[in-house]
PDB file of N, CA and C in Angstrom:
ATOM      1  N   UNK A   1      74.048  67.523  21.967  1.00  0.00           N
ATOM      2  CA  UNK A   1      73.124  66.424  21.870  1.00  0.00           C
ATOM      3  C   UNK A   1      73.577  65.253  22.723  1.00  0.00           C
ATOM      4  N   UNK A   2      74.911  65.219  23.026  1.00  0.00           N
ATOM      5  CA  UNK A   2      75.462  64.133  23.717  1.00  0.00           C
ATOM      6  C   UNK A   2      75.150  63.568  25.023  1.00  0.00           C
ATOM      7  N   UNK A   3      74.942  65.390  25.543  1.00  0.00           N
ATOM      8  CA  UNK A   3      74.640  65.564  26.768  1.00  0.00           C
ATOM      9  C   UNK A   3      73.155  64.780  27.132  1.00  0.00           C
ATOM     10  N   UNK A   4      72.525  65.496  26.056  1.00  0.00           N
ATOM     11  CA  UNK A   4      70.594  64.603  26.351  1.00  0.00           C
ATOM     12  C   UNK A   4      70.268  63.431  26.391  1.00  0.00           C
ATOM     13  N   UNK A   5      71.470  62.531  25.335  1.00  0.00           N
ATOM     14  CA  UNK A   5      71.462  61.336  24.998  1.00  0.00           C
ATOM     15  C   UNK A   5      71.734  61.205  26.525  1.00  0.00           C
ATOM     16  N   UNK A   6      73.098  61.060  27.458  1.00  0.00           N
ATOM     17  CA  UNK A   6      73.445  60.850  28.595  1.00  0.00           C
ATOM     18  C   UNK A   6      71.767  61.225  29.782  1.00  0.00           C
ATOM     19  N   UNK A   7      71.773  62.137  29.829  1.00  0.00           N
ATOM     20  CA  UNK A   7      71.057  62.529  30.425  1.00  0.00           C
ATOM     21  C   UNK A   7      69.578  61.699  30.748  1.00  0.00           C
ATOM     22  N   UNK A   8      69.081  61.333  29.546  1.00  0.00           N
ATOM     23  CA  UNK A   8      68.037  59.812  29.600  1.00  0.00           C
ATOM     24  C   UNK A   8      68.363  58.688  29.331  1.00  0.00           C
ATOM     25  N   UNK A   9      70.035  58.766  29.690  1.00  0.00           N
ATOM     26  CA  UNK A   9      70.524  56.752  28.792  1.00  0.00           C
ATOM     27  C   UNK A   9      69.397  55.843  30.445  1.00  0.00           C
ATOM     28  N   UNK A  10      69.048  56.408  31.628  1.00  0.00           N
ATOM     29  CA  UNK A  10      68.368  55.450  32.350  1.00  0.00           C
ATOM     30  C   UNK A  10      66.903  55.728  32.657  1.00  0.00           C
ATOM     31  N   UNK A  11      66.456  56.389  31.215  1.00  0.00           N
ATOM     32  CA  UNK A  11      65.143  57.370  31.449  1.00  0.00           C
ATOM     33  C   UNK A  11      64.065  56.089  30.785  1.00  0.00           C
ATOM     34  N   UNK A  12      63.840  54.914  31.361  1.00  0.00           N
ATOM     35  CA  UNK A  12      62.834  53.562  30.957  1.00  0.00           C
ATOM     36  C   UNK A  12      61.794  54.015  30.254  1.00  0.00           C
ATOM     37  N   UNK A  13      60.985  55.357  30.694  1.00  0.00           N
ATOM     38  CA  UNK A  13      59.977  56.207  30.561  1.00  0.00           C
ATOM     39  C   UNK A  13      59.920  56.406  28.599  1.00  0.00           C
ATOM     40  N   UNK A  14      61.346  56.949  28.448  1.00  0.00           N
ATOM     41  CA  UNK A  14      60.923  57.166  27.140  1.00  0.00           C
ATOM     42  C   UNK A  14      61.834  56.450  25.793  1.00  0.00           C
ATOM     43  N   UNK A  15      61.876  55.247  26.105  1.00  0.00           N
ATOM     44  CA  UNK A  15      63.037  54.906  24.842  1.00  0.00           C
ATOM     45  C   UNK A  15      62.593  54.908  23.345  1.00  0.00           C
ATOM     46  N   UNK A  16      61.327  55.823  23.076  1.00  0.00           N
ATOM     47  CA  UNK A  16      61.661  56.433  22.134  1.00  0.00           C
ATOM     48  C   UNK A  16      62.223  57.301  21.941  1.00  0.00           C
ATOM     49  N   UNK A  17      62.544  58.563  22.919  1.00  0.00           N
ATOM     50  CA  UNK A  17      63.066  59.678  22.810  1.00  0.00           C
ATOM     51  C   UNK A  17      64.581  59.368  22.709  1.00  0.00           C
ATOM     52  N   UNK A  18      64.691  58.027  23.476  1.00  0.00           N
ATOM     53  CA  UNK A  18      66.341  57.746  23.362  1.00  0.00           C
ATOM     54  C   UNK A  18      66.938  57.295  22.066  1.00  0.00           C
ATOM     55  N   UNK A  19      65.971  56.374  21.360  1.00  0.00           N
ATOM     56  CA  UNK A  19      66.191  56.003  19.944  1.00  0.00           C
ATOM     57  C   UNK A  19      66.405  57.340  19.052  1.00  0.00           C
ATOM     58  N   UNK A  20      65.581  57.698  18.935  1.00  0.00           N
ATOM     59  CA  UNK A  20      65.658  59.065  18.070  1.00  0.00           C
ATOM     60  C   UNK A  20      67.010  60.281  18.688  1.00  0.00           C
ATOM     61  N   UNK A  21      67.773  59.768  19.681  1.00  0.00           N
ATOM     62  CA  UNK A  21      68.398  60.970  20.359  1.00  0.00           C
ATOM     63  C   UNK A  21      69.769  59.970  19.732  1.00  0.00           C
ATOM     64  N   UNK A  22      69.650  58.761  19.822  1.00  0.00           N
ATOM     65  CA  UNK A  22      71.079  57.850  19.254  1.00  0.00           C
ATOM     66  C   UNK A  22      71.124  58.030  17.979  1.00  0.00           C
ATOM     67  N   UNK A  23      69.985  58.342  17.279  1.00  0.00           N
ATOM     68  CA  UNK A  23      70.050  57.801  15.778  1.00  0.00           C
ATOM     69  C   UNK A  23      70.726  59.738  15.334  1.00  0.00           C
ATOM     70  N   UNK A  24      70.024  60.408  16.173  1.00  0.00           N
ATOM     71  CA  UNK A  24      70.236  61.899  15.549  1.00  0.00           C
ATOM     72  C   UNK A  24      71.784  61.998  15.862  1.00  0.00           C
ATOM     73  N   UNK A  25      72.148  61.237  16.695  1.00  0.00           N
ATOM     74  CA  UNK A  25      73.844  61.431  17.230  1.00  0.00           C
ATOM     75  C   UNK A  25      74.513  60.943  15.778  1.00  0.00           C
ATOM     76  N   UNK A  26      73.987  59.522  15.577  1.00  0.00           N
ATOM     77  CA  UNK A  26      74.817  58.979  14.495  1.00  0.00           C
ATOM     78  C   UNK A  26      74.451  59.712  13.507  1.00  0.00           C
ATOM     79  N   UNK A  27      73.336  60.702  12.818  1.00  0.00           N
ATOM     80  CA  UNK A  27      73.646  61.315  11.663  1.00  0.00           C
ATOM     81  C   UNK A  27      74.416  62.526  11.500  1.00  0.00           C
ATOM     82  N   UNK A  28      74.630  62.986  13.231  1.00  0.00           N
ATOM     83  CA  UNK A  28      75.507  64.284  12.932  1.00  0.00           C
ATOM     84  C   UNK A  28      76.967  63.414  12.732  1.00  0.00           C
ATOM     85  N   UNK A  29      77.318  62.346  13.266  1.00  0.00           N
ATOM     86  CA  UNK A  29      78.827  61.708  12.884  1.00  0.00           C
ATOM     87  C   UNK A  29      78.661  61.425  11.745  1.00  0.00           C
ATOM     88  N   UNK A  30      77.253  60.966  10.723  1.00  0.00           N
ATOM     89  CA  UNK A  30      77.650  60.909   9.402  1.00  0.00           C
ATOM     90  C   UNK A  30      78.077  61.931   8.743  1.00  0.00           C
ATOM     91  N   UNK A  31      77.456  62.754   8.685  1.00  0.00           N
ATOM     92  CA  UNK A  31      77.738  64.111   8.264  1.00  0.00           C
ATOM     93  C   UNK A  31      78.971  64.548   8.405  1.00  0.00           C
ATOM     94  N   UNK A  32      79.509  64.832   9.136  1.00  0.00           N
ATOM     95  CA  UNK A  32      80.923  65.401   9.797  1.00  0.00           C
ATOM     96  C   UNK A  32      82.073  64.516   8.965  1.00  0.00           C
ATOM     97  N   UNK A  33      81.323  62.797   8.634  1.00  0.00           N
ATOM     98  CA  UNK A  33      82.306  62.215   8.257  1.00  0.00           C
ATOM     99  C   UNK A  33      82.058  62.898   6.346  1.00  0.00           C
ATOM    100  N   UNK A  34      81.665  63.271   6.001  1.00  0.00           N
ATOM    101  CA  UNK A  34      81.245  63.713   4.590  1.00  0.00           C
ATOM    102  C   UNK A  34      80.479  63.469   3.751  1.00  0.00           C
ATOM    103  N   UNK A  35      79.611  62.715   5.212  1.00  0.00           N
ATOM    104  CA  UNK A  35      78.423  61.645   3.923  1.00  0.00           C
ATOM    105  C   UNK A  35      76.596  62.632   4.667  1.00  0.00           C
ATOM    106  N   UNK A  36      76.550  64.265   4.084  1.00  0.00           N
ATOM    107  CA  UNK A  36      76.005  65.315   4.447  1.00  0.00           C
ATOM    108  C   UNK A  36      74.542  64.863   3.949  1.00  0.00           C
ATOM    109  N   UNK A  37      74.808  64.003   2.593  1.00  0.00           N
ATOM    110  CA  UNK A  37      73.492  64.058   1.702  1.00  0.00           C
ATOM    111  C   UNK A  37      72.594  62.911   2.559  1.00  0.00           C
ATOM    112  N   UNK A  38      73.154  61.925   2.805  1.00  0.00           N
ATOM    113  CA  UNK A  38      72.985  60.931   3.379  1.00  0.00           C
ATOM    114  C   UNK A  38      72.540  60.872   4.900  1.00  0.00           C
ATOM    115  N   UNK A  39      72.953  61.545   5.276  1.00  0.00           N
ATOM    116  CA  UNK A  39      72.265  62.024   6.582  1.00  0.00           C
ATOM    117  C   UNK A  39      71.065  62.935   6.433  1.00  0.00           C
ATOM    118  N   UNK A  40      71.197  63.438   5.577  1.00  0.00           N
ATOM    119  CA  UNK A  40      69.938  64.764   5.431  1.00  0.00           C
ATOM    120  C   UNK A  40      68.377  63.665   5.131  1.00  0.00           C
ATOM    121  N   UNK A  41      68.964  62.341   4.187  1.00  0.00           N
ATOM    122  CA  UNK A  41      68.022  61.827   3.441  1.00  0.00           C
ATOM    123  C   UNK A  41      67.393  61.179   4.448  1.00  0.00           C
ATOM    124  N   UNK A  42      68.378  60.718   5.327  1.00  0.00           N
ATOM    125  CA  UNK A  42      67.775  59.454   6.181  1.00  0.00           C
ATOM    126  C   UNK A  42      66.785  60.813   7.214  1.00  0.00           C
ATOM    127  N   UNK A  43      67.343  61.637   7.484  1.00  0.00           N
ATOM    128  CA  UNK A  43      66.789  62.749   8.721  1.00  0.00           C
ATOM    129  C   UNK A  43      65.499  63.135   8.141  1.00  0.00           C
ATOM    130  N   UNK A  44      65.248  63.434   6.922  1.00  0.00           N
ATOM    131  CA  UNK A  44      64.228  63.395   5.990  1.00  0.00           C
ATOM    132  C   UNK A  44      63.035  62.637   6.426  1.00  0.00           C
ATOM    133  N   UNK A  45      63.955  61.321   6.003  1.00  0.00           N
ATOM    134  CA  UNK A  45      62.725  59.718   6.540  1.00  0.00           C
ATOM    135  C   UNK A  45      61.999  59.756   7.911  1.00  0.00           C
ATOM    136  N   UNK A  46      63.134  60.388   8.600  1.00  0.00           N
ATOM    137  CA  UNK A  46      62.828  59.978   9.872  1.00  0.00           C
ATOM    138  C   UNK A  46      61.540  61.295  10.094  1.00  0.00           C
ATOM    139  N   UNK A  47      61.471  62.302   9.479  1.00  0.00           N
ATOM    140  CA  UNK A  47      60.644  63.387   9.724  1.00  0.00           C
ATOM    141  C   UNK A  47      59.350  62.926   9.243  1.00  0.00           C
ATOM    142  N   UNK A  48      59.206  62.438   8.173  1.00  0.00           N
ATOM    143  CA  UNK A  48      58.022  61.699   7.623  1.00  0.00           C
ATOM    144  C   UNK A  48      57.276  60.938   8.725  1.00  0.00           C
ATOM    145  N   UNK A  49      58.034  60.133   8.757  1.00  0.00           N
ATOM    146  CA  UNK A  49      57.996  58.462   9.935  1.00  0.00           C
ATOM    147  C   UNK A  49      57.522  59.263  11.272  1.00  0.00           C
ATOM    148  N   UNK A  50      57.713  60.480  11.612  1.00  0.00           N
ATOM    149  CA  UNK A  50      57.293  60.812  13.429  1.00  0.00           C
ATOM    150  C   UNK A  50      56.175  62.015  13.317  1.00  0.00           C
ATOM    151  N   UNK A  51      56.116  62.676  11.843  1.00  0.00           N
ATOM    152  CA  UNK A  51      55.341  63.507  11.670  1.00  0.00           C
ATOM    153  C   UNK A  51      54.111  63.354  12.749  1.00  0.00           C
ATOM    154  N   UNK A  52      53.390  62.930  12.851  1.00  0.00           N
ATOM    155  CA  UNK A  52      52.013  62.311  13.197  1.00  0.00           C
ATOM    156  C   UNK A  52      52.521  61.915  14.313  1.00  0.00           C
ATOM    157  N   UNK A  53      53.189  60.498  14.565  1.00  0.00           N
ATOM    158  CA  UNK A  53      52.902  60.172  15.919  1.00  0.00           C
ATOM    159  C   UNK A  53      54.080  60.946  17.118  1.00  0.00           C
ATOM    160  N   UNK A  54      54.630  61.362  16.587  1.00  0.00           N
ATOM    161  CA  UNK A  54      56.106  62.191  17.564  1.00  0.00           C
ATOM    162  C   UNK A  54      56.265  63.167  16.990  1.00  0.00           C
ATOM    163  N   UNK A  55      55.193  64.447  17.324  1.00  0.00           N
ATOM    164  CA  UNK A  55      56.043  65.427  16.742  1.00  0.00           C
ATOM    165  C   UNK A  55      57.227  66.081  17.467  1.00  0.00           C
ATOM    166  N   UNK A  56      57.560  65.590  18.703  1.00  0.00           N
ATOM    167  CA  UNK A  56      58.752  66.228  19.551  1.00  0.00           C
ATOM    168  C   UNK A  56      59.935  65.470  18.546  1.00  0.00           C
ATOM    169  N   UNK A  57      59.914  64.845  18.447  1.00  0.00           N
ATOM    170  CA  UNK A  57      61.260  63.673  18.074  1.00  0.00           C
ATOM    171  C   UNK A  57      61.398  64.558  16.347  1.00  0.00           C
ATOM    172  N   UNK A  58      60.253  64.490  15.849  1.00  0.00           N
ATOM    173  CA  UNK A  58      60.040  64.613  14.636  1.00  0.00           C
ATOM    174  C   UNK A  58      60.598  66.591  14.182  1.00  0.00           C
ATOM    175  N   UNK A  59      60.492  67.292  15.287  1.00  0.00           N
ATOM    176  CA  UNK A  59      61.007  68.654  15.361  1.00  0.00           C
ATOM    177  C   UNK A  59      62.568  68.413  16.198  1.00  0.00           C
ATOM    178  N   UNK A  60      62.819  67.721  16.269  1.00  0.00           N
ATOM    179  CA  UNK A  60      64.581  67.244  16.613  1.00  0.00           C
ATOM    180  C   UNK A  60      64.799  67.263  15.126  1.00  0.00           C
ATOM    181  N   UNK A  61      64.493  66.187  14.045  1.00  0.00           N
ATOM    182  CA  UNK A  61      65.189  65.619  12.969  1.00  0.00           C
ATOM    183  C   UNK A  61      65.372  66.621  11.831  1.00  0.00           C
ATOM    184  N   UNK A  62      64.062  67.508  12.388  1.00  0.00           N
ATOM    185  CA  UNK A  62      63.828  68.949  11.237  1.00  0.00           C
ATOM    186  C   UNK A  62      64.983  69.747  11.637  1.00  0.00           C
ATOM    187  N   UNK A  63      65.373  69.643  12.813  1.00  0.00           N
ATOM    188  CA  UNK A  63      66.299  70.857  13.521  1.00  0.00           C
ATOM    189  C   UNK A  63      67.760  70.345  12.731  1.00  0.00           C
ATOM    190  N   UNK A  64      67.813  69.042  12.804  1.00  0.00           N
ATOM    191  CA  UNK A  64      69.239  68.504  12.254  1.00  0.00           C
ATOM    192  C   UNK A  64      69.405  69.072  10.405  1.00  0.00           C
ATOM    193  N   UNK A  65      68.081  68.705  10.311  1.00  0.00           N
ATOM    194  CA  UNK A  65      67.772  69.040   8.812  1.00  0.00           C
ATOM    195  C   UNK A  65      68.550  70.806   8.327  1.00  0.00           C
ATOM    196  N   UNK A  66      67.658  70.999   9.549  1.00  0.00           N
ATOM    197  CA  UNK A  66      68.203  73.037   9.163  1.00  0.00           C
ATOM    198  C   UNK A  66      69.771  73.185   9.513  1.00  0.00           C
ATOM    199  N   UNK A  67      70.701  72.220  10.020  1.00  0.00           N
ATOM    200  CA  UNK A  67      71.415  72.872  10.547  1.00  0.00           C
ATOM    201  C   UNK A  67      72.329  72.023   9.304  1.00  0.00           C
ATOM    202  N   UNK A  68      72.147  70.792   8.522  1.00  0.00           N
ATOM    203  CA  UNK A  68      73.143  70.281   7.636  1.00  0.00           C
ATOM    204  C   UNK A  68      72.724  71.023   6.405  1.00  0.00           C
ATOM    205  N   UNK A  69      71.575  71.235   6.056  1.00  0.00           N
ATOM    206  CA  UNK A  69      71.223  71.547   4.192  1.00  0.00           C
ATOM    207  C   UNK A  69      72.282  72.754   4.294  1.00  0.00           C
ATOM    208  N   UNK A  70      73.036  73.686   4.828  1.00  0.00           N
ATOM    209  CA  UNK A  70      73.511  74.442   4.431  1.00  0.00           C
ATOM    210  C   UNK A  70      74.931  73.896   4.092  1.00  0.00           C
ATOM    211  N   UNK A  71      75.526  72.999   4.033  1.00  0.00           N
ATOM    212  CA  UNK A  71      76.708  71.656   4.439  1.00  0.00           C
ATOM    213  C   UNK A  71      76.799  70.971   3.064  1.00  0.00           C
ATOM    214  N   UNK A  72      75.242  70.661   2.313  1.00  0.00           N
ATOM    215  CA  UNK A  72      75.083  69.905   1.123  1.00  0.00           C
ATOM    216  C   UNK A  72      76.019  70.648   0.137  1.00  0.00           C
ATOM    217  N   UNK A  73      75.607  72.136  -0.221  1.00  0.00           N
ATOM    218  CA  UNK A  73      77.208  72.554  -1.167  1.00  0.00           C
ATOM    219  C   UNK A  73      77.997  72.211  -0.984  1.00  0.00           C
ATOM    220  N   UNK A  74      78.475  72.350   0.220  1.00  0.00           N
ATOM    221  CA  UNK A  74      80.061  72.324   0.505  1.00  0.00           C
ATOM    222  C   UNK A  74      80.119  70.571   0.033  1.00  0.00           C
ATOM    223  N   UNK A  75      79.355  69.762   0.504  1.00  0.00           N
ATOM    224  CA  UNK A  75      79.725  68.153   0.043  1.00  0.00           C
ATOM    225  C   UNK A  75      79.773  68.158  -0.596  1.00  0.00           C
ATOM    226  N   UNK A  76      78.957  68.650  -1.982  1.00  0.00           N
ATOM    227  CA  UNK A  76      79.405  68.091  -3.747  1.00  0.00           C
ATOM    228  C   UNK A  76      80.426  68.933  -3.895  1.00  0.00           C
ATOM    229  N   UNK A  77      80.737  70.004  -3.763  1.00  0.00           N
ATOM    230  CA  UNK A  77      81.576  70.271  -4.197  1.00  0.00           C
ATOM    231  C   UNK A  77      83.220  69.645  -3.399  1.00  0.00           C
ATOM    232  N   UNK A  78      83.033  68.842  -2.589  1.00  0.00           N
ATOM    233  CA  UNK A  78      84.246  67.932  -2.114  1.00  0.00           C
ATOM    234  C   UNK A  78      84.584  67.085  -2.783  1.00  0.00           C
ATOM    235  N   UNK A  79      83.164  66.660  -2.888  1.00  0.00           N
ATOM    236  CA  UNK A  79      82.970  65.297  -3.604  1.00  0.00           C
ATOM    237  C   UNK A  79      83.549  65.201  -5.139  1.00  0.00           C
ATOM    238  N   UNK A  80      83.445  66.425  -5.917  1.00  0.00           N
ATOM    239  CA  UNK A  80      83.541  66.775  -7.669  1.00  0.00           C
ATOM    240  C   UNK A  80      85.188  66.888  -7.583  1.00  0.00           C
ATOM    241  N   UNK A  81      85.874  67.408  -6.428  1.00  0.00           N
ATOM    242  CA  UNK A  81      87.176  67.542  -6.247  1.00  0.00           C
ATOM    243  C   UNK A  81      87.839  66.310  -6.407  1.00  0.00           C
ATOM    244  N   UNK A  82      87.441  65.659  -5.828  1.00  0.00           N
ATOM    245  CA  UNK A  82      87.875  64.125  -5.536  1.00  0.00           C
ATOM    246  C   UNK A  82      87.711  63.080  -6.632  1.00  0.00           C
ATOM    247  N   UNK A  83      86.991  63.476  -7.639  1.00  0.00           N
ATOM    248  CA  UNK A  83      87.105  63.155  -8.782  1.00  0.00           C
ATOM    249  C   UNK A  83      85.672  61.681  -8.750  1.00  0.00           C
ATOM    250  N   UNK A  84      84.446  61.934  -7.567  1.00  0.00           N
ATOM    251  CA  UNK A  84      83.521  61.191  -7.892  1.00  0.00           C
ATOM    252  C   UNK A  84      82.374  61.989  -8.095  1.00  0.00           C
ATOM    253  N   UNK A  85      81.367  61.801  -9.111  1.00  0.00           N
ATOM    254  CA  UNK A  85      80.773  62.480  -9.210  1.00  0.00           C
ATOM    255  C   UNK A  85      79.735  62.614  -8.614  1.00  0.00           C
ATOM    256  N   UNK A  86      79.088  64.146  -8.425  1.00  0.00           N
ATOM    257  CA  UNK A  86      78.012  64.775  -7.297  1.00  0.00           C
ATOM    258  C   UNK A  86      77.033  64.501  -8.223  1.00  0.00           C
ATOM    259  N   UNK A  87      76.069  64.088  -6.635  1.00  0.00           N
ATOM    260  CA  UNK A  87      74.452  63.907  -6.809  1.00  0.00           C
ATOM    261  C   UNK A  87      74.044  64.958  -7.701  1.00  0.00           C
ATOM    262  N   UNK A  88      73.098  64.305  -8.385  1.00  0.00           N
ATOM    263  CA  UNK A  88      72.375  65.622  -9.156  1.00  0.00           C
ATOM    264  C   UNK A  88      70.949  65.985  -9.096  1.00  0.00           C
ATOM    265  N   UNK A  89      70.535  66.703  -8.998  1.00  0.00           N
ATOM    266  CA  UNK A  89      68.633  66.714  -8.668  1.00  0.00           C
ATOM    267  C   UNK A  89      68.872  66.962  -7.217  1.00  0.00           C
ATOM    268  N   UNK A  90      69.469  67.037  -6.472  1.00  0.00           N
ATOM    269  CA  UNK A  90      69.353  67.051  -4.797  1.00  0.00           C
ATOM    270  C   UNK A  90      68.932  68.646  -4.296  1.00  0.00           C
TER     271      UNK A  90
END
């Protein structure tokens, strides 16, 4: 993803595609940092929010979506280790 971000950081044409390409960067660093649910939720929002008017941007955030929900186990159960307690209903 780093690469695409680079690839249009001087692309004037579309700085929406660039917004949505920074923001998808920062939720894969949330994630990675252990905060999986939290990224999924916000990636969520953001799928809602472009449904309609971006569906390119809006099939990026779904893609992030498919590639963390499998990640959400593994977080609560980090999380229950550590002695704070996991989301429930998620």
């Amino acid at each position: 993803m780093n690469r695409e971000l680079i690839a249009t950081r001087f692309d004037h044409a579309a700085p929406e595609r660039q917004v949505a390409l920074l923001l998808l960067d920062a939720l894969q660093k949330l994630a990675d940092a252990g905060e999986v649910d939290a990224a999924c939720r916000i990636a969520g929002r953001a799928c809602v929010i472009l449904r309609h008017g971006s569906p390119g941007n809006e099939r990026r955030f779904n893609a992030l979506l498919h590639r963390l929900t499998p990640r959400l186990g593994a977080s609560n159960e980090e999380t229950a280790k550590r002695g704070a307690p996991a989301m429930e209903g998620n």
